[in-house]
N, C-alpha and C. Protein backbone atom coordinates (compact mmCIF):
# COMPACT_ATOMS: atom_id res chain seq x y z
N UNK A 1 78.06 81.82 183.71
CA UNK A 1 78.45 83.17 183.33
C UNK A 1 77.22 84.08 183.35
N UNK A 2 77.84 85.35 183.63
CA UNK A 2 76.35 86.48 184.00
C UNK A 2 76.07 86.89 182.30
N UNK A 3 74.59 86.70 182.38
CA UNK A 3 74.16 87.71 181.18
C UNK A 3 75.11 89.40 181.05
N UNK A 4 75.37 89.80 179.74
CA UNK A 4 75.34 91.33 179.91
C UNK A 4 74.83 91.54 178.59
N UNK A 5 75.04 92.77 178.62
CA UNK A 5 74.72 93.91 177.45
C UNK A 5 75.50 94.67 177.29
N UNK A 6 76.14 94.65 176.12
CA UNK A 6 76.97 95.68 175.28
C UNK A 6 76.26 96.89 174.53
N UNK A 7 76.08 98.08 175.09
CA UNK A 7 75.84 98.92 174.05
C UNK A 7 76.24 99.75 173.36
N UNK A 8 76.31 99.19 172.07
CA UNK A 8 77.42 100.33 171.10
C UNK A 8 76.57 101.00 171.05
N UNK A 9 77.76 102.52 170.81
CA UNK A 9 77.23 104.15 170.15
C UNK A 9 78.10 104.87 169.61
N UNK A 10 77.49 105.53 168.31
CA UNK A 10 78.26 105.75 167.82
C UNK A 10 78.89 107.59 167.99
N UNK A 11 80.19 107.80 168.12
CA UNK A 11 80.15 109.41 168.71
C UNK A 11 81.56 109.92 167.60
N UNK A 12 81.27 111.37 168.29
CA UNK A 12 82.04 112.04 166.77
C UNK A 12 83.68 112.29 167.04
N UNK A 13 83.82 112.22 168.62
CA UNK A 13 85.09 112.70 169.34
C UNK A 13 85.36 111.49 170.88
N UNK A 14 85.78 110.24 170.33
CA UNK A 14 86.47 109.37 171.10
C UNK A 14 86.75 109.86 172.27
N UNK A 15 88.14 110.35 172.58
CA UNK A 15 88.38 111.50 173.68
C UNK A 15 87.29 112.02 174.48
N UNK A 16 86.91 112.71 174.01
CA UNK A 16 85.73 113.49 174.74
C UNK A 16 84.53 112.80 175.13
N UNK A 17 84.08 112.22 174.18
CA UNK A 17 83.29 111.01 175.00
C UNK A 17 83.91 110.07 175.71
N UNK A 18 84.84 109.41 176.06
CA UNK A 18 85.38 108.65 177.06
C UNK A 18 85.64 109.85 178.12
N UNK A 19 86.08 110.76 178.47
CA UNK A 19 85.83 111.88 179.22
C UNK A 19 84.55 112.13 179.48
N UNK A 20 83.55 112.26 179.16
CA UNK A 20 82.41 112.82 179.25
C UNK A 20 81.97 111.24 180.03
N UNK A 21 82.05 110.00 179.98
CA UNK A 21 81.25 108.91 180.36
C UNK A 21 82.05 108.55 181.76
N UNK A 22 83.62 108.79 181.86
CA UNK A 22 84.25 108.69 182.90
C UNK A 22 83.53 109.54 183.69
N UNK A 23 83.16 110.78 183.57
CA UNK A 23 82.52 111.87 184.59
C UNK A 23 81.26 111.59 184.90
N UNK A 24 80.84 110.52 185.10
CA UNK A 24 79.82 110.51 184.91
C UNK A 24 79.14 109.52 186.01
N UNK A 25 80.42 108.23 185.71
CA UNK A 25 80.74 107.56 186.80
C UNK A 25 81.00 105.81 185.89
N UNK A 26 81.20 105.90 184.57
CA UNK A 26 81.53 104.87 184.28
C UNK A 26 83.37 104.82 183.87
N UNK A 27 83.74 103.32 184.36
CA UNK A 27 85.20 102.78 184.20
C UNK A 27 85.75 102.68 182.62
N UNK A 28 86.29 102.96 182.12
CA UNK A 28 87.40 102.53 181.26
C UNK A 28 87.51 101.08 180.96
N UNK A 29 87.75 100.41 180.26
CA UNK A 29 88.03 99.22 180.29
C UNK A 29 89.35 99.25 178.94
N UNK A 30 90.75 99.99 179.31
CA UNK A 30 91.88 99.18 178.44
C UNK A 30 91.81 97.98 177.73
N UNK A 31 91.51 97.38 178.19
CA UNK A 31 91.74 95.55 177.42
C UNK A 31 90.69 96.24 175.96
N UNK A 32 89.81 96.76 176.18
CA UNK A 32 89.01 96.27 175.29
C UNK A 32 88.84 98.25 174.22
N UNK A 33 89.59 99.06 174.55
CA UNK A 33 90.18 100.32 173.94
C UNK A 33 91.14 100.78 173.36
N UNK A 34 90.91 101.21 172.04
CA UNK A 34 91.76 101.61 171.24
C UNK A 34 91.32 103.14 170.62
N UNK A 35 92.33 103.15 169.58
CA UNK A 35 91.79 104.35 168.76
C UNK A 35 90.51 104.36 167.92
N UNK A 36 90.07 102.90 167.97
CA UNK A 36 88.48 103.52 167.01
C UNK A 36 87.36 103.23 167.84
N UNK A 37 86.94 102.58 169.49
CA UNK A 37 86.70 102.08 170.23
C UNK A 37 87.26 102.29 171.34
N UNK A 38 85.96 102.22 172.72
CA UNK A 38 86.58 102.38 173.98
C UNK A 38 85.19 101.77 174.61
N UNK A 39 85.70 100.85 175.68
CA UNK A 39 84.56 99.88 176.61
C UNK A 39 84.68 100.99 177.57
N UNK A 40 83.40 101.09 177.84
CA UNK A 40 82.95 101.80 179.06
C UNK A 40 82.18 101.09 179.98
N UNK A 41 82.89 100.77 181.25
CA UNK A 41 81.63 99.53 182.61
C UNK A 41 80.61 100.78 183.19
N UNK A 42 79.34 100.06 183.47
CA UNK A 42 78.62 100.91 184.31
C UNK A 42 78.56 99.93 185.32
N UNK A 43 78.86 98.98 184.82
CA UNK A 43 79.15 97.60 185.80
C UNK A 43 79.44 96.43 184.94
N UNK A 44 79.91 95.03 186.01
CA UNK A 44 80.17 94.19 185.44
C UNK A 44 79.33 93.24 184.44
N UNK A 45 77.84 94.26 184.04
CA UNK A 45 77.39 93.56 182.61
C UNK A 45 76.43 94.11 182.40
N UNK A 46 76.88 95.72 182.36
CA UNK A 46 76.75 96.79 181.58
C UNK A 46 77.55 97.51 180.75
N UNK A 47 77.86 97.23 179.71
CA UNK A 47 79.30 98.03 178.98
C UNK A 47 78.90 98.61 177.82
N UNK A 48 79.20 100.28 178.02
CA UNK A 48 78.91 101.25 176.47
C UNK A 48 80.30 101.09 175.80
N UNK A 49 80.20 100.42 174.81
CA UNK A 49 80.86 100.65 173.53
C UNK A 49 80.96 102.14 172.70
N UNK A 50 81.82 102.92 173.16
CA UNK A 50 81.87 104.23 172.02
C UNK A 50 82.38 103.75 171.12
N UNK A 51 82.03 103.58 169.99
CA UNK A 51 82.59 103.31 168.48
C UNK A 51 82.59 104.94 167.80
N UNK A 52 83.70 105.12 167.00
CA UNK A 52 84.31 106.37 166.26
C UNK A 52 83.24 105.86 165.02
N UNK A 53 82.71 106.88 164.31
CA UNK A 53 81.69 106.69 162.98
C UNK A 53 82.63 106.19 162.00
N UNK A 54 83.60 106.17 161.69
CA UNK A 54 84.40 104.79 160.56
C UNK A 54 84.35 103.65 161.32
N UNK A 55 84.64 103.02 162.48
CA UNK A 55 84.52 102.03 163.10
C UNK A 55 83.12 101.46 163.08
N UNK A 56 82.29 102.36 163.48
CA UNK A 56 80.71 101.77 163.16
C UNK A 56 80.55 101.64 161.86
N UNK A 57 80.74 102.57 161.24
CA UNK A 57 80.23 101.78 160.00
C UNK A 57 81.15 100.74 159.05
N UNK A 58 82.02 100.11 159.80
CA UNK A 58 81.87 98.55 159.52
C UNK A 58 81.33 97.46 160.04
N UNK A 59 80.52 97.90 161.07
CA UNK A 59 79.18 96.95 161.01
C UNK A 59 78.09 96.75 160.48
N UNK A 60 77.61 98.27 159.77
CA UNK A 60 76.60 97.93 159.55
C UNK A 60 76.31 99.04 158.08
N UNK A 61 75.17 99.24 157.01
CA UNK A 61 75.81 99.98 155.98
C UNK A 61 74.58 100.91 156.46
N UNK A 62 73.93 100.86 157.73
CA UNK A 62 72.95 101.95 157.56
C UNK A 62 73.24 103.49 158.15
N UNK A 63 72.49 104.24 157.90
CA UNK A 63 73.13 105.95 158.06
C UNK A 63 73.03 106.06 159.53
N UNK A 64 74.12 106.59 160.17
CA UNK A 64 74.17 106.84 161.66
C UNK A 64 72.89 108.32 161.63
N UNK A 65 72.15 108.01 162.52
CA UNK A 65 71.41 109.01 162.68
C UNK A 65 71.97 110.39 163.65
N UNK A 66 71.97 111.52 163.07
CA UNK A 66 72.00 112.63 164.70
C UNK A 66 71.21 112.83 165.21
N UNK A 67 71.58 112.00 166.50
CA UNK A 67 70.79 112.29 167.96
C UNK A 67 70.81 113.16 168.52
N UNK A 68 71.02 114.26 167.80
CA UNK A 68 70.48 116.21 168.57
C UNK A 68 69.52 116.12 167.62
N UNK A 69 69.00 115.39 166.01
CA UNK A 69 67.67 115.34 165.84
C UNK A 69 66.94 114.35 165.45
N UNK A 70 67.13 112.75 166.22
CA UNK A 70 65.83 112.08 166.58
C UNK A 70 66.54 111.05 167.33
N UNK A 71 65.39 110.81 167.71
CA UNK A 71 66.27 109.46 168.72
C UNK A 71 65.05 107.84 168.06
N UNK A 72 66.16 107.19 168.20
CA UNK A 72 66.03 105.39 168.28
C UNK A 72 65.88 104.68 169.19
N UNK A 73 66.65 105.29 170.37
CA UNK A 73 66.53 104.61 171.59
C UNK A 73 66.51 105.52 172.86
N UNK A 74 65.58 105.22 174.06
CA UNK A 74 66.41 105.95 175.42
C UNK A 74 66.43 104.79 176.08
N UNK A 75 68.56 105.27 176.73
CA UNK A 75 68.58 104.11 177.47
C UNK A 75 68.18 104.61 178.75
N UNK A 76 68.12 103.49 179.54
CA UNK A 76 67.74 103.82 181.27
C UNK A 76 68.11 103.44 182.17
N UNK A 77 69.00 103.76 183.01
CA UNK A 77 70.16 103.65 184.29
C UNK A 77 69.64 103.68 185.45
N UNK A 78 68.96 102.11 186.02
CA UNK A 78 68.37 102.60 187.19
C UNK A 78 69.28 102.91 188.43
N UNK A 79 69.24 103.65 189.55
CA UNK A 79 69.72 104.52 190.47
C UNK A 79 69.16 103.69 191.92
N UNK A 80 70.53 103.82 193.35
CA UNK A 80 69.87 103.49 194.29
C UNK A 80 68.98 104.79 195.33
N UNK A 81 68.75 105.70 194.82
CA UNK A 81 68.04 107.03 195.38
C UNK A 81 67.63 107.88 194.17
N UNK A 82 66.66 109.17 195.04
CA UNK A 82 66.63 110.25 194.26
C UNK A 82 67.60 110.94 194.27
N UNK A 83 68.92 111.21 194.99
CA UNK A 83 70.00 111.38 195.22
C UNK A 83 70.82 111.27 194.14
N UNK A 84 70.70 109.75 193.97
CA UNK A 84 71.69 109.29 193.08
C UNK A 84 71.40 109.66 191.47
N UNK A 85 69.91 109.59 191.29
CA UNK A 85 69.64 110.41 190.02
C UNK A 85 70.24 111.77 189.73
N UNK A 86 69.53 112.65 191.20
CA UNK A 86 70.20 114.36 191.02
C UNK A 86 72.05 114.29 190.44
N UNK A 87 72.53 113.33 191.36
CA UNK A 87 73.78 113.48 191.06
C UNK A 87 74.44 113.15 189.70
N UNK A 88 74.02 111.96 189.46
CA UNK A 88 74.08 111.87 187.56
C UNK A 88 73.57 112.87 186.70
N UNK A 89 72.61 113.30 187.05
CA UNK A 89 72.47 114.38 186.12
C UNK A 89 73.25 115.51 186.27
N UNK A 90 73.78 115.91 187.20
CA UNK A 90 74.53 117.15 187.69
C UNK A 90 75.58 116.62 187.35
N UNK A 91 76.24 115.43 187.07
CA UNK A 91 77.96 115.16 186.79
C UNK A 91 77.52 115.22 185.25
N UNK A 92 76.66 114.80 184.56
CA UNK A 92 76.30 114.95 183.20
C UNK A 92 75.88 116.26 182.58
N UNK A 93 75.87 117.04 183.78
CA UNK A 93 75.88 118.56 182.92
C UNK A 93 77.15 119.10 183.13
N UNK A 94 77.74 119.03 184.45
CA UNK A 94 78.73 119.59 184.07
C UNK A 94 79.91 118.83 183.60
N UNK A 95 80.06 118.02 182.70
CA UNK A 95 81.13 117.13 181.60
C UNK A 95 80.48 118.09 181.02
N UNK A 96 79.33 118.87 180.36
CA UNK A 96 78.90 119.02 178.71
C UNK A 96 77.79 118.21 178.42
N UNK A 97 77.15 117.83 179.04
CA UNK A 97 76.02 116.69 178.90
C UNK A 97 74.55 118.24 179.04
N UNK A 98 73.58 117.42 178.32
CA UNK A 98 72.52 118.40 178.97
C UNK A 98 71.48 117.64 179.51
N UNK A 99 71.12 118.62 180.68
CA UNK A 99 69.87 117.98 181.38
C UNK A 99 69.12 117.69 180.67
N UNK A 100 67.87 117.12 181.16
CA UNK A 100 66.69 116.80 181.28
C UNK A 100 65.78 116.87 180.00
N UNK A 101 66.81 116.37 178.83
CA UNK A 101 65.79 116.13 177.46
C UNK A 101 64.77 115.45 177.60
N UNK A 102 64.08 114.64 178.15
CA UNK A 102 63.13 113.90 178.29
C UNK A 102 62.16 114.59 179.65
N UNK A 103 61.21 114.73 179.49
CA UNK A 103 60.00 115.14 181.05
C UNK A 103 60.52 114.50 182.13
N UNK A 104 60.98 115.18 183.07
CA UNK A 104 61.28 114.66 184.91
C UNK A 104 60.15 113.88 185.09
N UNK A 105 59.97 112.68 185.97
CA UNK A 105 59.14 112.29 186.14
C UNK A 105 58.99 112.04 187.74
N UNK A 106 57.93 112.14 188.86
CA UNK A 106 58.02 111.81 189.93
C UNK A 106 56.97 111.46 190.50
N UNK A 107 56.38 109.99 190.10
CA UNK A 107 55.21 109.59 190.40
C UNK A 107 55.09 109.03 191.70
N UNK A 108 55.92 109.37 192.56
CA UNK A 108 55.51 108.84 194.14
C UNK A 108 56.23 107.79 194.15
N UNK A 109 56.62 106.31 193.57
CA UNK A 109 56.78 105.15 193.49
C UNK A 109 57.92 104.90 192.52
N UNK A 110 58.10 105.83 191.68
CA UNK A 110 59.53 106.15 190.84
C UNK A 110 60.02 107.65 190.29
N UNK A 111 60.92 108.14 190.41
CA UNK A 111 61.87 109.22 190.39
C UNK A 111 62.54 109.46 188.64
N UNK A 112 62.54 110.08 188.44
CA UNK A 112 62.89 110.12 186.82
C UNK A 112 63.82 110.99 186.22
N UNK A 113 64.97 111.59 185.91
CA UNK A 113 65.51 112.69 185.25
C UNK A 113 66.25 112.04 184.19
N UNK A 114 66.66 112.19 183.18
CA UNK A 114 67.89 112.31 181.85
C UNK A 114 68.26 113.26 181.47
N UNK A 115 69.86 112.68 181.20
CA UNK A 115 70.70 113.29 180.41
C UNK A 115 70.95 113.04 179.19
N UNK A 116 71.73 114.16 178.45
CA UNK A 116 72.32 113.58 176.57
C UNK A 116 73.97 113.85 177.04
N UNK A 117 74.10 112.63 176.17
CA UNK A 117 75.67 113.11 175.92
C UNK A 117 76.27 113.96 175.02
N UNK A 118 77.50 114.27 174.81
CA UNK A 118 77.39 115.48 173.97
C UNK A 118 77.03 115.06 172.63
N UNK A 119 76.76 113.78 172.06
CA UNK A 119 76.56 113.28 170.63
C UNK A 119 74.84 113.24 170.88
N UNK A 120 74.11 113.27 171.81
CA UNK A 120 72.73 113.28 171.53
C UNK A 120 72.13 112.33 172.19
N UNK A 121 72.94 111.28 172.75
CA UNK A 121 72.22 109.85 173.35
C UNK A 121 71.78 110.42 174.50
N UNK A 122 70.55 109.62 174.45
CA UNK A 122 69.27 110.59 176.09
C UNK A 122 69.97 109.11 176.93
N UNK A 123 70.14 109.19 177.85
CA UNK A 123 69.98 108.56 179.47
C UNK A 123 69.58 109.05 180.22
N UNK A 124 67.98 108.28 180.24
CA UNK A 124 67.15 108.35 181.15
C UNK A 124 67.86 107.72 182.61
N UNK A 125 67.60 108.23 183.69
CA UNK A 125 68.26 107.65 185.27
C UNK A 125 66.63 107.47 186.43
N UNK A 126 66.53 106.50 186.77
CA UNK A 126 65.41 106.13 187.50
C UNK A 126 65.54 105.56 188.54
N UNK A 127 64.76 106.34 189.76
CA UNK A 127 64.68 105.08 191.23
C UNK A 127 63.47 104.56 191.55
N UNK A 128 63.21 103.33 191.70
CA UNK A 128 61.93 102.89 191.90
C UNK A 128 61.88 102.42 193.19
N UNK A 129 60.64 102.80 194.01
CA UNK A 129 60.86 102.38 195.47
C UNK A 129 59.04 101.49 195.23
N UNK A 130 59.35 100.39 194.78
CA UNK A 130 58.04 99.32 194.70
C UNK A 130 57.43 99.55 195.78
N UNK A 131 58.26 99.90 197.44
CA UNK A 131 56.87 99.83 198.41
C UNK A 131 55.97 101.34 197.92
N UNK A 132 56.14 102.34 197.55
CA UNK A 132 55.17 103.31 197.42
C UNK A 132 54.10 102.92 196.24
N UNK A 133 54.21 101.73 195.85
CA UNK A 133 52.81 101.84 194.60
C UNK A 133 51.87 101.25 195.54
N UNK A 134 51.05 102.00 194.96
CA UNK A 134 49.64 102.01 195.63
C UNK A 134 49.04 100.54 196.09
N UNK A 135 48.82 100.21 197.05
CA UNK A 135 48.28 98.61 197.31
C UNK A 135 47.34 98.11 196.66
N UNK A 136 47.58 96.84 196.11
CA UNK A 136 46.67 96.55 194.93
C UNK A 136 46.47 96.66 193.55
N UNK A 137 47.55 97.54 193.31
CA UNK A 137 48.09 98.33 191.84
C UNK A 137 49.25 97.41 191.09
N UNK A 138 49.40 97.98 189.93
CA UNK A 138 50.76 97.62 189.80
C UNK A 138 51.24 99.05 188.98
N UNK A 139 52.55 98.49 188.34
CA UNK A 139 52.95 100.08 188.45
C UNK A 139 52.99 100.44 187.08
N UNK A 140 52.25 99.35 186.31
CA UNK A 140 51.58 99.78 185.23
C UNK A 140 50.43 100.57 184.80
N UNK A 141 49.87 100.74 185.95
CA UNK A 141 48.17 101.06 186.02
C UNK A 141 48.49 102.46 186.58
N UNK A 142 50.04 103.00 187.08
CA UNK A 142 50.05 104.21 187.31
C UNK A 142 50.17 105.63 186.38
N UNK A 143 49.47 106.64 186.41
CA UNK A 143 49.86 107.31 185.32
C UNK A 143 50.93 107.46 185.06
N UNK A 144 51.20 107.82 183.50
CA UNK A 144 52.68 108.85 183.27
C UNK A 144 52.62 109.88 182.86
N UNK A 145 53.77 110.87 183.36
CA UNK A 145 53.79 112.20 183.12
C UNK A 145 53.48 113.09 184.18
């Protein structure tokens, strides 16, 4: 069986975030959606969990933070082009998403833009083309920013 990753989040309007993640370019997953919860595929073992804030907090007793003011995590969606970045971000603004909370990045060797969803979660979107790092480098040793 393939590894995946589930990532729950927690949002204020079910609906609208399953709207907002469909536009975006992720699937639905019925089997696993209801009214306090909805599986979202970005693939077969990538799945966002929208949990409704009563649903989350029966997992856990700590305070959901708002992510319009701080963040815990950025996730990161790597992309097969710079193409494919522009275009996520452009289907993520126009759902209601906003660009580019985080610095564009375009170091020659990887491509960089993010979006927020309308609850605050940054997705970062990245293409990395390994042949452009510098010979002899790695792509740690490259600046950022």
């Amino acid at each position: 069986m393939a590894k995946s990753i589930f990532i729950n989040l927690p949002v204020t309007d079910l609906p609208r975030s399953m709207k907002f993640y469909e536009a975006v370019g992720f699937a639905n997953n019925p089997m696993f959606t209801n009214e306090q919860a909805a599986a979202m595929a970005w693939s077969d073992e990538i799945v966002v969990m929208l949990l409704t804030h009563d649903f989350w907090k029966t997992f856990t007793d700590k305070t959901i933070p708002n992510a319009h003011d701080s963040a815990q995590v950025l996730l990161c969606l790597s992309q097969d082009s710079k193409d494919a970045v522009e275009a996520i971000v452009g289907k993520a603004t126009a759902a209601g998403g906003k660009a580019d909370p985080t610095p564009q990045q375009d170091l020659g060797f990887v491509y960089g833009r993010s979006f927020e969803d309308p609850d605050g979660h940054i997705w970062e979107n990245a293409f990395m083309d390994m042949s452009a790092v510098p010979e002899g480098e790695t792509p740690a040793e490259q600046p950022v920013g």
